[in-house]
Protein backbone atom coordinates (compact mmCIF):
# COMPACT_ATOMS: atom_id res chain seq x y z
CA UNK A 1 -110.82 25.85 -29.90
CA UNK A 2 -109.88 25.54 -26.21
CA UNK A 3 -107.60 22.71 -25.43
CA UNK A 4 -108.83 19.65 -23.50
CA UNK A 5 -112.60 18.01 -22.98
CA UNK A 6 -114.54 20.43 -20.63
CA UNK A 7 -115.44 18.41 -17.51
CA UNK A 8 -118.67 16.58 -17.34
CA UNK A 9 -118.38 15.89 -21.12
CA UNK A 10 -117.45 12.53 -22.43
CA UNK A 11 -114.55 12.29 -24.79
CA UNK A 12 -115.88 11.67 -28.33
CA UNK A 13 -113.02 9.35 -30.12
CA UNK A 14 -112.70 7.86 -33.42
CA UNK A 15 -110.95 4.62 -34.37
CA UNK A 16 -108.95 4.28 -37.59
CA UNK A 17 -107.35 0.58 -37.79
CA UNK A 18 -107.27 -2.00 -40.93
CA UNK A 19 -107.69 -4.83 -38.12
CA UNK A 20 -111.15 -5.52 -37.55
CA UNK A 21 -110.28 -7.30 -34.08
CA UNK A 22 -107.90 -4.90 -33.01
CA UNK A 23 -110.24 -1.68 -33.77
CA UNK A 24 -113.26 -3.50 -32.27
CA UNK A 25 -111.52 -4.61 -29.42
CA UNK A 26 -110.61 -0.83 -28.15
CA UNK A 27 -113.88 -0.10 -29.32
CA UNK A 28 -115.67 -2.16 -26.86
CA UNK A 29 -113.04 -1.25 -24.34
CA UNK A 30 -113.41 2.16 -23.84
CA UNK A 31 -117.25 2.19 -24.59
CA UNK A 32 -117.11 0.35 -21.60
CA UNK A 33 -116.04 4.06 -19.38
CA UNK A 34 -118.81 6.29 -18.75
CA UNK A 35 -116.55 9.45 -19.65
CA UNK A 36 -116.07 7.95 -23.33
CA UNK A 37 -117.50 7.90 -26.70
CA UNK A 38 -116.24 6.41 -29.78
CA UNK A 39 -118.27 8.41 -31.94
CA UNK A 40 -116.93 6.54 -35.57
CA UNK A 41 -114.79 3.49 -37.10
CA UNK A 42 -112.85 3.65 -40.23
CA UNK A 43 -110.50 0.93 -41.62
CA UNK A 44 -108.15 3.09 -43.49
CA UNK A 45 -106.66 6.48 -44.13
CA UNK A 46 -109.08 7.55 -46.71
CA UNK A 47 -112.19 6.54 -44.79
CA UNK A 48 -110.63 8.29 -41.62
CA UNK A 49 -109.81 11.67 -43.38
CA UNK A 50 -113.49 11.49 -44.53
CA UNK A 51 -115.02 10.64 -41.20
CA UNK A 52 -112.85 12.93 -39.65
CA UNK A 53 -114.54 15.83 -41.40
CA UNK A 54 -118.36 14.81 -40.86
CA UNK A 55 -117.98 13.86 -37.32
CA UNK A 56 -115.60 16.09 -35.73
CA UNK A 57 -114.38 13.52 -32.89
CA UNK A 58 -111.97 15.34 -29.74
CA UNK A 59 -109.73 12.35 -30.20
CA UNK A 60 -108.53 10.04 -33.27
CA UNK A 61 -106.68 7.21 -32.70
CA UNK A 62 -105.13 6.58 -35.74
CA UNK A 63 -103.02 3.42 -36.88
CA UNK A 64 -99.81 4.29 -38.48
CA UNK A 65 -99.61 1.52 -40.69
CA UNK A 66 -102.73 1.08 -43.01
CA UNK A 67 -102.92 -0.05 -46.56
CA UNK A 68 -104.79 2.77 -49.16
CA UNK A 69 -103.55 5.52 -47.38
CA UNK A 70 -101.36 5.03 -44.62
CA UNK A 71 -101.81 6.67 -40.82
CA UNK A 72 -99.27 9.03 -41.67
CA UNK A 73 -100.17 10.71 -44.53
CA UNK A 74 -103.96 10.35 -43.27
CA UNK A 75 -102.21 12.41 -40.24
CA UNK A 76 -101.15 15.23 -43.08
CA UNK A 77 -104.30 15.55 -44.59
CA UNK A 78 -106.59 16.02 -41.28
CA UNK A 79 -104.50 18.30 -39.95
CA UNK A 80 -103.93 20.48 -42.74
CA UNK A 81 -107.87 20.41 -43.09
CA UNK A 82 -108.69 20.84 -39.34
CA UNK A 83 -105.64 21.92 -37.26
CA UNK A 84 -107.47 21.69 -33.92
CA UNK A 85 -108.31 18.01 -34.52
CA UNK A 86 -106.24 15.89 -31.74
CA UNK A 87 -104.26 13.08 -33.58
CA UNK A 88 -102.51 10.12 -31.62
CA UNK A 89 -101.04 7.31 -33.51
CA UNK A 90 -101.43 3.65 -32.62
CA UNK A 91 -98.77 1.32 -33.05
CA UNK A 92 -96.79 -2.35 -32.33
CA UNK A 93 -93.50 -0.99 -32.51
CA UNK A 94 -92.27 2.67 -31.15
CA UNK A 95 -89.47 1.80 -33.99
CA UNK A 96 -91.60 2.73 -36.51
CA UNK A 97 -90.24 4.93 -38.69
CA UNK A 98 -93.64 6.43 -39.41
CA UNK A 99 -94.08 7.87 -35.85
CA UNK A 100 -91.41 10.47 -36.14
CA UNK A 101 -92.81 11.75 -39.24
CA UNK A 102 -96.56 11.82 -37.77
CA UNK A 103 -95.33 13.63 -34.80
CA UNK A 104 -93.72 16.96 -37.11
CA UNK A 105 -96.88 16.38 -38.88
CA UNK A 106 -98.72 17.40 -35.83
CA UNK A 107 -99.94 14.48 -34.09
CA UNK A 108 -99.83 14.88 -30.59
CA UNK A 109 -97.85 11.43 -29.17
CA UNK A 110 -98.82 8.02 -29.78
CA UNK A 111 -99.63 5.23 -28.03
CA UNK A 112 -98.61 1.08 -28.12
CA UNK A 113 -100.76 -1.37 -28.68
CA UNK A 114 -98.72 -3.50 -26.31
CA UNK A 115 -99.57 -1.14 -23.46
CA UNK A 116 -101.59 -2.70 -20.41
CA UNK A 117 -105.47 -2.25 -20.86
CA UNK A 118 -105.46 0.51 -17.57
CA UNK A 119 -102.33 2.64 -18.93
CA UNK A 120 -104.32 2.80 -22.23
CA UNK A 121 -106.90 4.22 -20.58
CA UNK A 122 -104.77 6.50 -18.74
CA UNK A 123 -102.82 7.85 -21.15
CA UNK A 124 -106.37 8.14 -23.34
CA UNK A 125 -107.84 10.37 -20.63
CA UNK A 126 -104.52 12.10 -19.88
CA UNK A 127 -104.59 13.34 -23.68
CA UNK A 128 -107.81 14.81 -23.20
CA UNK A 129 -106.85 16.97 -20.52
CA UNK A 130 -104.09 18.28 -22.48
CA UNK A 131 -101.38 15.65 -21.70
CA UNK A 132 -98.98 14.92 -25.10
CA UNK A 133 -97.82 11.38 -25.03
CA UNK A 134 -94.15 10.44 -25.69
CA UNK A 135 -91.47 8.60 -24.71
CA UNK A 136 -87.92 9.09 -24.17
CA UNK A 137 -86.79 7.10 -26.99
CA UNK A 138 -89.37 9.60 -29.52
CA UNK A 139 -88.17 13.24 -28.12
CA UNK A 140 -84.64 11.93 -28.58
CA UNK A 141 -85.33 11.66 -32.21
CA UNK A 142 -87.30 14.53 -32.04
CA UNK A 143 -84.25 16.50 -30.74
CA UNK A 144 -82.20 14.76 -33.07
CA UNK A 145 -83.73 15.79 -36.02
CA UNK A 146 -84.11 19.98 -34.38
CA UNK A 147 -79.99 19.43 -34.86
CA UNK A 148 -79.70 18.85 -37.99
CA UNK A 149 -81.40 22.84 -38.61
CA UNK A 150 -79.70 24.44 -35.34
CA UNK A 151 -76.84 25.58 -37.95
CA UNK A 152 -79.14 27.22 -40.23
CA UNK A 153 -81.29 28.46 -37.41
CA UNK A 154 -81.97 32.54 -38.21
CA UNK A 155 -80.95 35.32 -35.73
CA UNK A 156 -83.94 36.47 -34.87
CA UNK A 157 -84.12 33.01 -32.40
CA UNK A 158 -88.17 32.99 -31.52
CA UNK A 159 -87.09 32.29 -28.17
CA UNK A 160 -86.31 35.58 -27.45
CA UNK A 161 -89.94 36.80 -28.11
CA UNK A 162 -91.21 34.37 -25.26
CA UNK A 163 -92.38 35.83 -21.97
CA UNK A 164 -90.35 35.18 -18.89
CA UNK A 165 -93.61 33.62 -17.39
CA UNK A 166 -94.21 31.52 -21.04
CA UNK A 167 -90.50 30.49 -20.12
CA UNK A 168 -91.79 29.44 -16.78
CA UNK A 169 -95.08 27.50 -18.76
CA UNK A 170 -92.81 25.75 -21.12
CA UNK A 171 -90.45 24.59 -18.84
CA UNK A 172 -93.11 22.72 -17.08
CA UNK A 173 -95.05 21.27 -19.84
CA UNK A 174 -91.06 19.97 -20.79
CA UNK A 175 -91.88 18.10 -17.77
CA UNK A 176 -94.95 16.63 -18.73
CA UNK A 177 -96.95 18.67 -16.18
CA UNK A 178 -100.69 18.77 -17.27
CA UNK A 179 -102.45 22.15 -17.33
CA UNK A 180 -104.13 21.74 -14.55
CA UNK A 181 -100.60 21.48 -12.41
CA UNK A 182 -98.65 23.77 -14.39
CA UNK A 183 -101.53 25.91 -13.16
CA UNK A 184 -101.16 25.19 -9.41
CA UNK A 185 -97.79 25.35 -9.65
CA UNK A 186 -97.93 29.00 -11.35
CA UNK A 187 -100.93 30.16 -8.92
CA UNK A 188 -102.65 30.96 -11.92
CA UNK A 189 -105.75 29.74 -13.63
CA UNK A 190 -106.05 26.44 -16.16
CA UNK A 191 -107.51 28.90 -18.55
CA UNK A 192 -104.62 31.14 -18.09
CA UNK A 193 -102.60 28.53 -18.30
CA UNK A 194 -104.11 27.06 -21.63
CA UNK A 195 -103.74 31.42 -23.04
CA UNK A 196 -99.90 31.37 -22.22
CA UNK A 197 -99.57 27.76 -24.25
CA UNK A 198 -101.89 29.22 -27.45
CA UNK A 199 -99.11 32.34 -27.43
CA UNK A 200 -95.68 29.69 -27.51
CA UNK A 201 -96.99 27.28 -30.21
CA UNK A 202 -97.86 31.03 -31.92
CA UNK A 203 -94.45 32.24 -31.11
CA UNK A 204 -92.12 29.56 -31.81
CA UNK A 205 -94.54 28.29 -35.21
CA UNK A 206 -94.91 24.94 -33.73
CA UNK A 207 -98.37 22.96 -33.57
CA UNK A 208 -98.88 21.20 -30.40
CA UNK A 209 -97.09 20.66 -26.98
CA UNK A 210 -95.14 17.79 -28.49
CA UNK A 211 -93.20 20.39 -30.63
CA UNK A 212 -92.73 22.88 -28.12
CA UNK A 213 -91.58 20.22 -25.39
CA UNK A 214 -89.08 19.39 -27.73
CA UNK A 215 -87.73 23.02 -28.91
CA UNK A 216 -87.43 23.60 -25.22
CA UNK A 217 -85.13 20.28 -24.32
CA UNK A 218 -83.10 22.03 -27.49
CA UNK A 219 -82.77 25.56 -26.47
CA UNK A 220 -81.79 24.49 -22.52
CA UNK A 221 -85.05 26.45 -21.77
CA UNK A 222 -84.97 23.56 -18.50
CA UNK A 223 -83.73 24.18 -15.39
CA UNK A 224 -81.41 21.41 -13.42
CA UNK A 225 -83.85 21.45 -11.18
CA UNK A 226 -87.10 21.73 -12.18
CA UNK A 227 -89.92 23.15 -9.53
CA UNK A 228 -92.42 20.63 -7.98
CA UNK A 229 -95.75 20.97 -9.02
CA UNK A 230 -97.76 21.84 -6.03
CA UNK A 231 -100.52 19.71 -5.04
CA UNK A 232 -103.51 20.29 -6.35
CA UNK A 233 -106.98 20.68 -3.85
CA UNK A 234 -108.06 17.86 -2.40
């Protein structure tokens, strides 16, 4: 499963939220973009772990706070099921203490539902080009909890296995670079690009860029100045 919606395809995206206004008013939202289709509802973790399964959606925006099942065990389920299956969790507060939890479960960032309707969007889009949403405040905890294991951490550090040119990759998408940057920066393809990231989540036994962003902020694997991305055609 490559990463990212091949161009000229819309973005199929399912909606799991207990809050029929909420969940219908993203729904009509991003029906509203040519490039996107929500392709299913569901109003709670069971339902979504179901749907999930029988309509294979490129993006589920899942609410982390659902009665039945909850968005973060829903989150454990999917992804143990279908690991390909992009996860990004909605919520109020980026206090919640469910995020954290969803994010070592393999959901790839999350997104408020505070946010302004056009960064939604954004950030939506940005996802399906390979983007991994998260904030300062969430790869702090991330990094916080990677402590807590540094002293039992064994010898044989996976780091060592990575490539100096997957050192390069990583310490771009640390950056938040895209593919398709990390690619111009690199001189290399996006498909090239998207090979070197399949062989560091392989390496380092980590599930999506998320994870890997965050091993690299805790092995130094970033440079004090970090290379420009060059500019992309026009």
């Amino acid at each position: 499963m490559t990463e990212g919606v091949a161009p000229g395809d819309r973005l199929r995206v399912m909606l799991v939220d207990d809050h029929a206004l909420v969940r219908e008013g993203i729904a009509r939202f991003l029906a509203a973009c040519p490039d996107i289709q929500v392709v299913g509802e569901a109003d709670n973790g069971v339902q979504a772990v179901a749907k999930a399964a029988e309509l294979m959606p490129d993006l589920i925006l899942m609410d982390s706070s659902m009665p039945t099942l909850d968005g973060l065990e829903a989150t454990r389920r999917i992804k143990a099921a279908h690991p390909h299956l992009k996860i990004v969790m909605l919520t109020a507060i980026e206090e919640d203490r469910n995020l954290f939890e969803a994010v070592k479960a393999g959901a790839h960032g999350y997104l408020l539902k505070s946010m302004q309707p056009d960064e939604f969007l954004a950030r939506v889009r940005g996802i399906a080009q390979g983007e991994a949403p998260i904030s300062h405040v969430m790869a702090a905890k991330i990094l916080e909890e990677f402590g807590r294991h540094v002293e039992g951490k064994p010898p044989d550090d996976p780091a060592s296995k990575l490539t100096p040119r997957e050192h390069e990759v990583l310490r771009l998408l640390t950056q938040g670079c895209p593919n398709k940057d990390i690619a111009n920066t690199l001189s290399v393809s996006e498909g090239t690009v998207k090979n070197h990231l399949k062989h560091i989540l392989a390496k380092l036994h980590l599930q999506n860029r998320v994870q890997a962003a965050a091993y690299a902020l805790r092995e130094g694997i970033v440079p004090d100045e970090p290379p420009r991305p060059k500019p992309g055609p026009a």
